[in-house]
PDB file of N, CA and C in Angstrom:
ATOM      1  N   UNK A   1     -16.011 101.015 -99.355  1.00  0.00           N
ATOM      2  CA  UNK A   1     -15.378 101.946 -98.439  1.00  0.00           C
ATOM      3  C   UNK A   1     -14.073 101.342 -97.934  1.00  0.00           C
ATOM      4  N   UNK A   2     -12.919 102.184 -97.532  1.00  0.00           N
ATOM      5  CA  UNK A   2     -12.227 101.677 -97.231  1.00  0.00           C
ATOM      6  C   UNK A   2     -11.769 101.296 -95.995  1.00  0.00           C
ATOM      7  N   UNK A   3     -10.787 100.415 -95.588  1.00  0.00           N
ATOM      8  CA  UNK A   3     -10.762 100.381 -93.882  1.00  0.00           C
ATOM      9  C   UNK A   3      -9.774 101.063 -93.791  1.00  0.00           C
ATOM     10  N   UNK A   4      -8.856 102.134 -94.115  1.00  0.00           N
ATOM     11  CA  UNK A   4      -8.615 103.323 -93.563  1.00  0.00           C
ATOM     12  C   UNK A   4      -8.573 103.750 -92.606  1.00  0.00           C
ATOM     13  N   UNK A   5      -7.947 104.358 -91.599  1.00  0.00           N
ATOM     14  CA  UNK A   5      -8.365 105.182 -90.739  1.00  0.00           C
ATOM     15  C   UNK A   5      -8.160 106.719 -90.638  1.00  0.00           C
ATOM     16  N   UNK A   6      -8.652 107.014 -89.829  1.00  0.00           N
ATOM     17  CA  UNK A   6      -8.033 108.787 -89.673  1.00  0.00           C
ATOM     18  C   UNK A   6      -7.018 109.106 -89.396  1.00  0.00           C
ATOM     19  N   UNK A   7      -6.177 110.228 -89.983  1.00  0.00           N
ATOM     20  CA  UNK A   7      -5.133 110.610 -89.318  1.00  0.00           C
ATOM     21  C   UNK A   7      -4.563 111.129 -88.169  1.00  0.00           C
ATOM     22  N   UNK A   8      -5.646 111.572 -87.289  1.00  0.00           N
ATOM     23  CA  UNK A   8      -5.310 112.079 -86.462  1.00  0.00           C
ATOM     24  C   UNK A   8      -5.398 110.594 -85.208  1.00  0.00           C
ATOM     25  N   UNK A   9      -4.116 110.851 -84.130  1.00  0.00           N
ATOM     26  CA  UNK A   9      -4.062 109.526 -83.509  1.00  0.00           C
ATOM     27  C   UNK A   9      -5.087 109.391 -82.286  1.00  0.00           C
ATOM     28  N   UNK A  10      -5.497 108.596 -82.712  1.00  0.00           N
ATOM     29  CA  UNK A  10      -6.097 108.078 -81.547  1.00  0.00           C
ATOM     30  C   UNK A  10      -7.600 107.914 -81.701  1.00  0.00           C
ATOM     31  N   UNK A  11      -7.720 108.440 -83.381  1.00  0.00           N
ATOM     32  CA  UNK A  11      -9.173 108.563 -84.095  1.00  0.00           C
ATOM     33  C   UNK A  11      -9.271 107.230 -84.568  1.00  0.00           C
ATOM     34  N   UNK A  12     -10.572 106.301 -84.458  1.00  0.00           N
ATOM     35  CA  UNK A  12     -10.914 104.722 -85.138  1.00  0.00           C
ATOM     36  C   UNK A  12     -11.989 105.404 -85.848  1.00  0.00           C
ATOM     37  N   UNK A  13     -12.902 106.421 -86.162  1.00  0.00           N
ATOM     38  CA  UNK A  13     -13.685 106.600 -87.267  1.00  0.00           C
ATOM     39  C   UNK A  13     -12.890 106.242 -88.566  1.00  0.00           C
ATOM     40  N   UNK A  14     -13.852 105.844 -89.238  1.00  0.00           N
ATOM     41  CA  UNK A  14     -13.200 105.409 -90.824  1.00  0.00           C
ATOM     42  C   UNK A  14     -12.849 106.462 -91.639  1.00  0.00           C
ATOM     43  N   UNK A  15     -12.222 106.203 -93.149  1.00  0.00           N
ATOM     44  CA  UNK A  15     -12.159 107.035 -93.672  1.00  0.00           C
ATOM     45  C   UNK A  15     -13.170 107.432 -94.413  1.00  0.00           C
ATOM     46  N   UNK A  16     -13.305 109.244 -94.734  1.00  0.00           N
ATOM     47  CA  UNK A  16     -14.590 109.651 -95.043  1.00  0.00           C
ATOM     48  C   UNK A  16     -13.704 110.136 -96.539  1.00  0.00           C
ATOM     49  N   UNK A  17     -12.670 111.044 -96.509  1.00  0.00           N
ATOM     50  CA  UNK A  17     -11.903 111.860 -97.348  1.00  0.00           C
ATOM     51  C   UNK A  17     -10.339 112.253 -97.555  1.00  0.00           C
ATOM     52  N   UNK A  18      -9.661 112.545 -98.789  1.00  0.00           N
ATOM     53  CA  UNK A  18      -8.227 112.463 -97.937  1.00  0.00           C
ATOM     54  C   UNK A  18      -7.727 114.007 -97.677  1.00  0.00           C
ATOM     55  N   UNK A  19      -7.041 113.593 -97.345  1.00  0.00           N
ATOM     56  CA  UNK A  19      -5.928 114.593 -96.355  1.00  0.00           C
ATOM     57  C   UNK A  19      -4.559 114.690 -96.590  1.00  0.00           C
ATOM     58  N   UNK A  20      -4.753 115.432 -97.711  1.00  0.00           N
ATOM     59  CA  UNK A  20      -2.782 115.354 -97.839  1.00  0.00           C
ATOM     60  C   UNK A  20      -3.152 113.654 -98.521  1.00  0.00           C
ATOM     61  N   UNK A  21      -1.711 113.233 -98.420  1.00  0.00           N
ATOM     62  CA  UNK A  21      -1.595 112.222 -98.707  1.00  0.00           C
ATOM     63  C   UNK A  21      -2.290 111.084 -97.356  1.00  0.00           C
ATOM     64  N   UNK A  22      -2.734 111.403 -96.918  1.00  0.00           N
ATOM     65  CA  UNK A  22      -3.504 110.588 -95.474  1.00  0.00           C
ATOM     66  C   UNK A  22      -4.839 110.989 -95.768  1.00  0.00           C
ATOM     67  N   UNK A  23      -5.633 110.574 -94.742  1.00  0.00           N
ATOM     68  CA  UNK A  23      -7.078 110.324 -94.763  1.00  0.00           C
ATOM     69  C   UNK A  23      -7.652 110.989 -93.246  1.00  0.00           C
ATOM     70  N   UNK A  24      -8.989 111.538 -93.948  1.00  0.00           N
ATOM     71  CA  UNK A  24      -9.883 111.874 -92.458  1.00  0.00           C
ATOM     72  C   UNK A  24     -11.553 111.674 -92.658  1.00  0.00           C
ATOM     73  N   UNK A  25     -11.621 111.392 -91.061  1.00  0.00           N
ATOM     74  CA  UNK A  25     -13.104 111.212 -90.963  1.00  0.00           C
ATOM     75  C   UNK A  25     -13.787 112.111 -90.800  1.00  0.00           C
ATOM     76  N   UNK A  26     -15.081 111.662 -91.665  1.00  0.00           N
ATOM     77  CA  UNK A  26     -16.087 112.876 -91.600  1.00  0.00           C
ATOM     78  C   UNK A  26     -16.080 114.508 -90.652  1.00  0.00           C
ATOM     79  N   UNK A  27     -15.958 113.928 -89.100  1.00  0.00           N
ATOM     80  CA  UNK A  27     -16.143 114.816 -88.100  1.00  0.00           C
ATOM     81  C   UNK A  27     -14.592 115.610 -88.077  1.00  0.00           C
ATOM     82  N   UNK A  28     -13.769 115.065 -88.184  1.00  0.00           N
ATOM     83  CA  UNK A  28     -12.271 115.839 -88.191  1.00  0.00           C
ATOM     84  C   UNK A  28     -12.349 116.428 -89.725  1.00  0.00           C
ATOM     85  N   UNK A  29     -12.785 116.007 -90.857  1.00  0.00           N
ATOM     86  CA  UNK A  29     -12.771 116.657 -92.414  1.00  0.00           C
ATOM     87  C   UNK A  29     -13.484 118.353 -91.748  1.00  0.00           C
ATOM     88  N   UNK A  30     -14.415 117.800 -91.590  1.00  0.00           N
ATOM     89  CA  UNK A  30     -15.567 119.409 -91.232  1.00  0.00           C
ATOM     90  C   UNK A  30     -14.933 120.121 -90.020  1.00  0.00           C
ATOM     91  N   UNK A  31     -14.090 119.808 -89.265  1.00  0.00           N
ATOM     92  CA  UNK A  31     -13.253 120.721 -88.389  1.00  0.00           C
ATOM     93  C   UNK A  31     -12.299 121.347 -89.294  1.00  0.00           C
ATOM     94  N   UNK A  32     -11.638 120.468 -89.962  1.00  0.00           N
ATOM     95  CA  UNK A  32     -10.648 120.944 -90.848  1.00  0.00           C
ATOM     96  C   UNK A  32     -11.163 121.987 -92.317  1.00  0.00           C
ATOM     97  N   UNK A  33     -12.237 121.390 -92.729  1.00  0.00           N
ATOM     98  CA  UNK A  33     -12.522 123.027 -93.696  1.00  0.00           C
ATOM     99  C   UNK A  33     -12.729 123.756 -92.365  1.00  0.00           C
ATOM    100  N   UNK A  34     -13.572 124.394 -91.097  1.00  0.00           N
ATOM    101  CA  UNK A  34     -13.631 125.096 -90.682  1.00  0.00           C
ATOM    102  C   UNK A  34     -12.435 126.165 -90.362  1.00  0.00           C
ATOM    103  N   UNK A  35     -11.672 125.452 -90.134  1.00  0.00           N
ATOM    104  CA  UNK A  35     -10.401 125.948 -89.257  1.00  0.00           C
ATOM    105  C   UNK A  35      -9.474 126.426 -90.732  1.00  0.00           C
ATOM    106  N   UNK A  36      -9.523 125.801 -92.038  1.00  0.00           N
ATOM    107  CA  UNK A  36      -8.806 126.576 -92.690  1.00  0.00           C
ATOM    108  C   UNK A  36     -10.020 128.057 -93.478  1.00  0.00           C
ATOM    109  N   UNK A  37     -10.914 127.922 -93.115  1.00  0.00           N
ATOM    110  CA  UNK A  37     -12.104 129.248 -93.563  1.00  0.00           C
ATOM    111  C   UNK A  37     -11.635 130.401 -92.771  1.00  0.00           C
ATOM    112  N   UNK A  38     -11.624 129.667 -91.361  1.00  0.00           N
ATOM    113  CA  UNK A  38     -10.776 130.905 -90.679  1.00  0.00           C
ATOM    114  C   UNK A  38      -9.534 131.405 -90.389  1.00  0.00           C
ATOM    115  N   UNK A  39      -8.522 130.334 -90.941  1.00  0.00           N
ATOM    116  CA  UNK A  39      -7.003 130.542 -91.110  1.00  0.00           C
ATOM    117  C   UNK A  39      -6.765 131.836 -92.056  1.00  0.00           C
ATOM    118  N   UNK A  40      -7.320 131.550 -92.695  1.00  0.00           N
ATOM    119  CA  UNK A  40      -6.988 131.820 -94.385  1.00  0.00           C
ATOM    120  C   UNK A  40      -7.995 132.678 -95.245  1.00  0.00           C
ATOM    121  N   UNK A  41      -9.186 132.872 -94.706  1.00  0.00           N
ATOM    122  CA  UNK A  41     -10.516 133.028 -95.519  1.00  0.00           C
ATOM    123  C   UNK A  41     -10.653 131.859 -96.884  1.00  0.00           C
ATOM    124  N   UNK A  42     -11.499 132.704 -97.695  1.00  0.00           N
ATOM    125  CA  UNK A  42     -11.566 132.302 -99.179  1.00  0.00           C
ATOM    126  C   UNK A  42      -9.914 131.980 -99.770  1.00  0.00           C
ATOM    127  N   UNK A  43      -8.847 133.053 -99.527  1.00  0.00           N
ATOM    128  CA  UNK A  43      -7.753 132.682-100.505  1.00  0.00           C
ATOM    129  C   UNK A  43      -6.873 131.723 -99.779  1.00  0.00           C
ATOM    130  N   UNK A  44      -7.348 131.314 -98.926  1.00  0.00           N
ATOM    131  CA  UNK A  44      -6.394 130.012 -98.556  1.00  0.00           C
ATOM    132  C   UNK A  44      -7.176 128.708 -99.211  1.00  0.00           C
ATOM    133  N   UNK A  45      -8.642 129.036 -98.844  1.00  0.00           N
ATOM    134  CA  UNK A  45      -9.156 127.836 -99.383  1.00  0.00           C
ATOM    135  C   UNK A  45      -9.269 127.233-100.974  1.00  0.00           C
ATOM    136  N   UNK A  46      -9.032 128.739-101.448  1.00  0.00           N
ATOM    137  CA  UNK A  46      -9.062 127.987-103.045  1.00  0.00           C
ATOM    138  C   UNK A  46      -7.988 127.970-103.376  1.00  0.00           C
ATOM    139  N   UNK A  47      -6.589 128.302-102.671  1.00  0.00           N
ATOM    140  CA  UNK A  47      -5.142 128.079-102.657  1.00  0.00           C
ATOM    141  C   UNK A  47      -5.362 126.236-102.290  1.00  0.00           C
ATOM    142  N   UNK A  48      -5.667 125.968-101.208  1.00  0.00           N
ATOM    143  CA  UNK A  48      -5.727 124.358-100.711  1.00  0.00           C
ATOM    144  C   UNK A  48      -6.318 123.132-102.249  1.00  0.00           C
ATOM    145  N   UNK A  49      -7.063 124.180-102.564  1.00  0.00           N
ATOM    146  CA  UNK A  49      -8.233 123.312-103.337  1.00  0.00           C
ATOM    147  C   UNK A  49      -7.166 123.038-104.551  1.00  0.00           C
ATOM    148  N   UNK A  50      -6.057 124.191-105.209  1.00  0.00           N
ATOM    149  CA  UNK A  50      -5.359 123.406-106.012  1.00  0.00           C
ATOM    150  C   UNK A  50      -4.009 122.835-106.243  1.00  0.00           C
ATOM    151  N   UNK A  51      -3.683 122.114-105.120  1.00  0.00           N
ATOM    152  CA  UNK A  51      -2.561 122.051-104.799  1.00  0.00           C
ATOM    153  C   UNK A  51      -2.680 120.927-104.742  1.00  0.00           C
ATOM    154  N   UNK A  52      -1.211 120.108-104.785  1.00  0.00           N
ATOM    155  CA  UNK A  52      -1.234 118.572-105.364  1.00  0.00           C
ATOM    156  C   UNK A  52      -1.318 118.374-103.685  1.00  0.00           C
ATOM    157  N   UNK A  53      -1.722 116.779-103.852  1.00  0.00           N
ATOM    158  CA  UNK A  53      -1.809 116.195-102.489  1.00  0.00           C
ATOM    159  C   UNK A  53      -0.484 116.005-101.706  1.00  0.00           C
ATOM    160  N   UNK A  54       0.898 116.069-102.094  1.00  0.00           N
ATOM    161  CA  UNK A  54       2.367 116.585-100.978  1.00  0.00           C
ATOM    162  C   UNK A  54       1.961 117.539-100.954  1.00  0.00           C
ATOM    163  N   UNK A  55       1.754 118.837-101.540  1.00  0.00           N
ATOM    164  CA  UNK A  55       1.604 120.075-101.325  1.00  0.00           C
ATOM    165  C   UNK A  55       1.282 120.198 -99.935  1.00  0.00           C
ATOM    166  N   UNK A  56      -0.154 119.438 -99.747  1.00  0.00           N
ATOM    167  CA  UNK A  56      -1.193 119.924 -98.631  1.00  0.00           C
ATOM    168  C   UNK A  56      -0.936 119.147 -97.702  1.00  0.00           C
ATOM    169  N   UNK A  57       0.100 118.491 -97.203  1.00  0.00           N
ATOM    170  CA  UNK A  57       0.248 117.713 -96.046  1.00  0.00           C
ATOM    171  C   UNK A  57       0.773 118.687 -95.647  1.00  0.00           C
ATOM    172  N   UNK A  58       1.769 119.951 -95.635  1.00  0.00           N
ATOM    173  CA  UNK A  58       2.362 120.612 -94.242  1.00  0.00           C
ATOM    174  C   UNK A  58       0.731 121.469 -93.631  1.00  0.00           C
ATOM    175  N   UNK A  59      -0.044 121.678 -94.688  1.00  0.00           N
ATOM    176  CA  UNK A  59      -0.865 122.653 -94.357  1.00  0.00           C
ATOM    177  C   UNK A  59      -2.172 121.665 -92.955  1.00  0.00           C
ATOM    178  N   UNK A  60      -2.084 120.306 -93.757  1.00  0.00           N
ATOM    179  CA  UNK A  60      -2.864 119.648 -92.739  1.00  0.00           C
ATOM    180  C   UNK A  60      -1.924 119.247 -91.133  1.00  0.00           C
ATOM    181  N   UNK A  61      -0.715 118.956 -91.539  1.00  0.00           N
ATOM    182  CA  UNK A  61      -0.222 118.905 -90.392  1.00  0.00           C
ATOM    183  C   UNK A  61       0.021 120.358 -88.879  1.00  0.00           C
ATOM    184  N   UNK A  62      -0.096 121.395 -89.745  1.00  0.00           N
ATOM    185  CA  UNK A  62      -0.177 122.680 -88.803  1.00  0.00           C
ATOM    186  C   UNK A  62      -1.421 122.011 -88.300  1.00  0.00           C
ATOM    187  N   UNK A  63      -2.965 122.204 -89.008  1.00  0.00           N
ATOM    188  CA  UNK A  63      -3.750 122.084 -88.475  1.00  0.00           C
ATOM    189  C   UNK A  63      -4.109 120.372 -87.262  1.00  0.00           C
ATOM    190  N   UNK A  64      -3.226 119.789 -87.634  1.00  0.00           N
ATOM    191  CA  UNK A  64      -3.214 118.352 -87.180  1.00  0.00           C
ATOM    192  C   UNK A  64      -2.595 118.801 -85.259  1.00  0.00           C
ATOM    193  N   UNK A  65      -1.603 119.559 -85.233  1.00  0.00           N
ATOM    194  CA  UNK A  65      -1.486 119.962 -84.286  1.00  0.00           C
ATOM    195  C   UNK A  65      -2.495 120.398 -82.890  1.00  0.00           C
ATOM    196  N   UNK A  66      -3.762 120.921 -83.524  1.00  0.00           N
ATOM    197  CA  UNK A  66      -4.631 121.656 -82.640  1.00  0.00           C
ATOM    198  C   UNK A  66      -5.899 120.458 -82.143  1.00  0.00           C
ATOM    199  N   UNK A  67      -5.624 119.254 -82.751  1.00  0.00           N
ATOM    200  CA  UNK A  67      -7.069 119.016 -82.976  1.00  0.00           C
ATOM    201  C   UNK A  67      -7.104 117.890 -81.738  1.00  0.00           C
ATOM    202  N   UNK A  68      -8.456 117.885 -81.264  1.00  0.00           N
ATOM    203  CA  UNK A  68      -9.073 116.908 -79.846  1.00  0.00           C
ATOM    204  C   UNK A  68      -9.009 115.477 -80.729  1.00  0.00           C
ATOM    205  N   UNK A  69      -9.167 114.280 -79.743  1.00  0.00           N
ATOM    206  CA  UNK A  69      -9.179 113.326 -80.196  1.00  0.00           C
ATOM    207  C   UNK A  69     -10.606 112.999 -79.995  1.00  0.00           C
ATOM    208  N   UNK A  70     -11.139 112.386 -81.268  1.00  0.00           N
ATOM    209  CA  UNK A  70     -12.903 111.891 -81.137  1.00  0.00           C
ATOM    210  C   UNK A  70     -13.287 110.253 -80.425  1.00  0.00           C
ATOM    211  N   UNK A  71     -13.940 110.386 -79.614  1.00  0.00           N
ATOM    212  CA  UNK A  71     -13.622 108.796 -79.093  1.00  0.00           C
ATOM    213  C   UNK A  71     -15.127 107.997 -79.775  1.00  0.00           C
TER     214      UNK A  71
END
């Protein structure tokens, strides 16, 4: 595993998965499919699913905007 961390600041969970060209932990990954299921439905998500990893950093950074910090 790697020592990684999350992208979002102020997160020390490790890395679970990436993100764009960055990385997220488990509990912020599963916020983040949530929040694009309901952005977008289905055609955002299988839009996300094939898109190179620059592609999907503006899309994680919108969502990077909204998110609580996990302590």
């Amino acid at each position: 595993m790697s020592a990684e961390t999350c992208l979002i600041g102020g997160c020390t969970h490790t890395y679970y998965t990436p993100a764009g060209t960055r990385s997220l932990c488990k509990q912020h990954f599963m916020e983040f499919l949530q929040w694009r299921k309901k952005k977008g439905g289905m055609g955002l998500f299988k839009k996300y699913s094939s898109m190179t990893m620059e592609e999907r950093d503006p899309t994680v950074n919108e969502w990077a905007k909204n998110v609580t910090v996990l302590t």
